[in-house]
Protein backbone atom coordinates (compact mmCIF):
# COMPACT_ATOMS: atom_id res chain seq x y z
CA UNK A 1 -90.27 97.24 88.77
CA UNK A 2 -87.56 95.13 89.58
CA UNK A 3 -85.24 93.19 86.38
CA UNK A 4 -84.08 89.50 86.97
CA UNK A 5 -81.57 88.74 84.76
CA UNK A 6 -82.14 85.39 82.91
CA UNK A 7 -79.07 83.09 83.69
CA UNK A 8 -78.36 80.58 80.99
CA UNK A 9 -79.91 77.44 82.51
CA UNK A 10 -83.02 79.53 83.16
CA UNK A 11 -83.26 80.95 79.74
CA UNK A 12 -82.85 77.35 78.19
CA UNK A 13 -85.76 76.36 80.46
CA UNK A 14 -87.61 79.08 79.03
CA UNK A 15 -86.35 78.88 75.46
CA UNK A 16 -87.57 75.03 75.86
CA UNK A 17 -91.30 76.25 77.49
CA UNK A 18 -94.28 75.75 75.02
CA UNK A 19 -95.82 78.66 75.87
CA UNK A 20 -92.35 80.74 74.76
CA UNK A 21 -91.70 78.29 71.49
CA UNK A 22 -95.76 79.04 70.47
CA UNK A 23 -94.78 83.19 70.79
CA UNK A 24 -91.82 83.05 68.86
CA UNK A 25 -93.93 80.30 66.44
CA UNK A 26 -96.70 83.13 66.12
CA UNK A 27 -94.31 85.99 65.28
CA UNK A 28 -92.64 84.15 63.19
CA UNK A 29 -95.66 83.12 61.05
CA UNK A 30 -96.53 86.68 60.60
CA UNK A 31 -93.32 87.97 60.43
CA UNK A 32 -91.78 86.13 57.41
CA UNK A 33 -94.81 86.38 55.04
CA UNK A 34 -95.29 90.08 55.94
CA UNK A 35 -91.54 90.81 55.09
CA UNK A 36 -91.90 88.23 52.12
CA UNK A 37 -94.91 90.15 50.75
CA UNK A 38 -93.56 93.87 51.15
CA UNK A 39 -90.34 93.09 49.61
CA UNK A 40 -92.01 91.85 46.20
CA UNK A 41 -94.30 94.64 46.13
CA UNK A 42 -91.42 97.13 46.95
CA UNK A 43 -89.51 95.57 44.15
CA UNK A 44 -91.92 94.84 41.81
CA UNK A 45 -91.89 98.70 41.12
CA UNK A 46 -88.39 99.21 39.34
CA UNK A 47 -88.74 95.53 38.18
CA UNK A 48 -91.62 96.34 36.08
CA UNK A 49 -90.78 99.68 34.63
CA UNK A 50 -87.67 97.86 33.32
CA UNK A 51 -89.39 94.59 31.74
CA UNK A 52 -93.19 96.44 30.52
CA UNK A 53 -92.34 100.23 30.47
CA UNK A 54 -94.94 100.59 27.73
CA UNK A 55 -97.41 99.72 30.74
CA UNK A 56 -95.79 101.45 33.40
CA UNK A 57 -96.79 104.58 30.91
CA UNK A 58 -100.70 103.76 30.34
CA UNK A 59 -102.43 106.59 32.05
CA UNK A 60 -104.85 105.33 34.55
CA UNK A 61 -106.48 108.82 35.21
CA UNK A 62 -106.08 111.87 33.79
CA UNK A 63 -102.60 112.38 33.96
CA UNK A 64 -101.73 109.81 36.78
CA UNK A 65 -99.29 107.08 34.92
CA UNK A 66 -99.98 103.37 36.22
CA UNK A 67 -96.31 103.67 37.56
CA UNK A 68 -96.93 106.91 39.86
CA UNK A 69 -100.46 105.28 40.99
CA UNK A 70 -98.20 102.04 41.67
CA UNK A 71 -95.24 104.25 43.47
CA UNK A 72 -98.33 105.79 45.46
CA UNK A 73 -100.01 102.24 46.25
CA UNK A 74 -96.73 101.44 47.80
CA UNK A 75 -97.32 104.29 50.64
CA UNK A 76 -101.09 102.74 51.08
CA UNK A 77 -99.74 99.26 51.12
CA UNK A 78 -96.75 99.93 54.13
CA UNK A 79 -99.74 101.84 56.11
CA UNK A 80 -102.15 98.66 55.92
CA UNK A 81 -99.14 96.10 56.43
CA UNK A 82 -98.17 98.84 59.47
CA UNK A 83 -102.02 98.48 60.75
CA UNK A 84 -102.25 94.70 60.23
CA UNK A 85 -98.92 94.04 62.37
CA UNK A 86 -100.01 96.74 65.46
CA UNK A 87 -103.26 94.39 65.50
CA UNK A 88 -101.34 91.15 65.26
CA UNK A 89 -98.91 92.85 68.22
CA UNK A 90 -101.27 92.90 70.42
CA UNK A 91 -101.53 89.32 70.74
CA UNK A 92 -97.88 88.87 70.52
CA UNK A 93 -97.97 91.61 73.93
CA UNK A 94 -100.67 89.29 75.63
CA UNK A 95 -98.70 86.24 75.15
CA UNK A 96 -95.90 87.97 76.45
CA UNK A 97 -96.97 89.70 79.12
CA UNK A 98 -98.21 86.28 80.33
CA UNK A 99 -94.88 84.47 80.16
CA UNK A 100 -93.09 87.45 82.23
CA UNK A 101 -96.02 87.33 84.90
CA UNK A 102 -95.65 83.77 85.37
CA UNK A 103 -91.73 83.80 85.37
CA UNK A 104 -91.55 86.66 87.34
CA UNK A 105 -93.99 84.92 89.69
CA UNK A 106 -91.42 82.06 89.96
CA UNK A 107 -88.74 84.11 90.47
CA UNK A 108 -89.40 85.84 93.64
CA UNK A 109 -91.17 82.21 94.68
């Protein structure tokens, strides 16, 4: 497999392609919430065992507290986000993959 090395006209040719600018788009979209939404629920955590520790100390079975089932939720939660972005990356590989093919096709053109 050989590298080309993008100079800087050709990268701002590709920077400017549609088909680059609607990857980058579609990672971003995912992206941001994703980080967004892990972030609060990471935080929310410490945040609400200062402002409602009376809740934070409700048992929610047995002797699980509804802050160690929380703490716990937080391993379940990174694991789904983890699954949801390896499907979503898969896309983001196809769309790639394309836009290499077709540059690389130009290339040795």
């Amino acid at each position: 497999m050989q590298l080309h090395h993008l100079t800087p006209p050709e990268w701002d040719r590709l920077a400017g392609d549609t088909d680059f600018r609607a990857l980058v788009a579609a990672k971003r979209r995912f992206i941001i919430p994703a980080t967004i939404f892990f972030l609060l629920y990471f935080f929310a955590l410490p945040v609400l065992l200062g402002i409602a520790p009376a809740l934070m100390r409700r048992t929610v079975a047995g002797p699980l507290t509804f802050a160690f089932a929380f703490a716990l939720s937080e391993f379940v939660m990174a694991w789904i986000l983890l699954a949801v972005y390896l499907l979503r990356a898969r896309k983001f590989d196809e769309m790639a993959e394309a836009l290499v093919t077709r540059e690389r096709e130009r290339l040795s053109a």
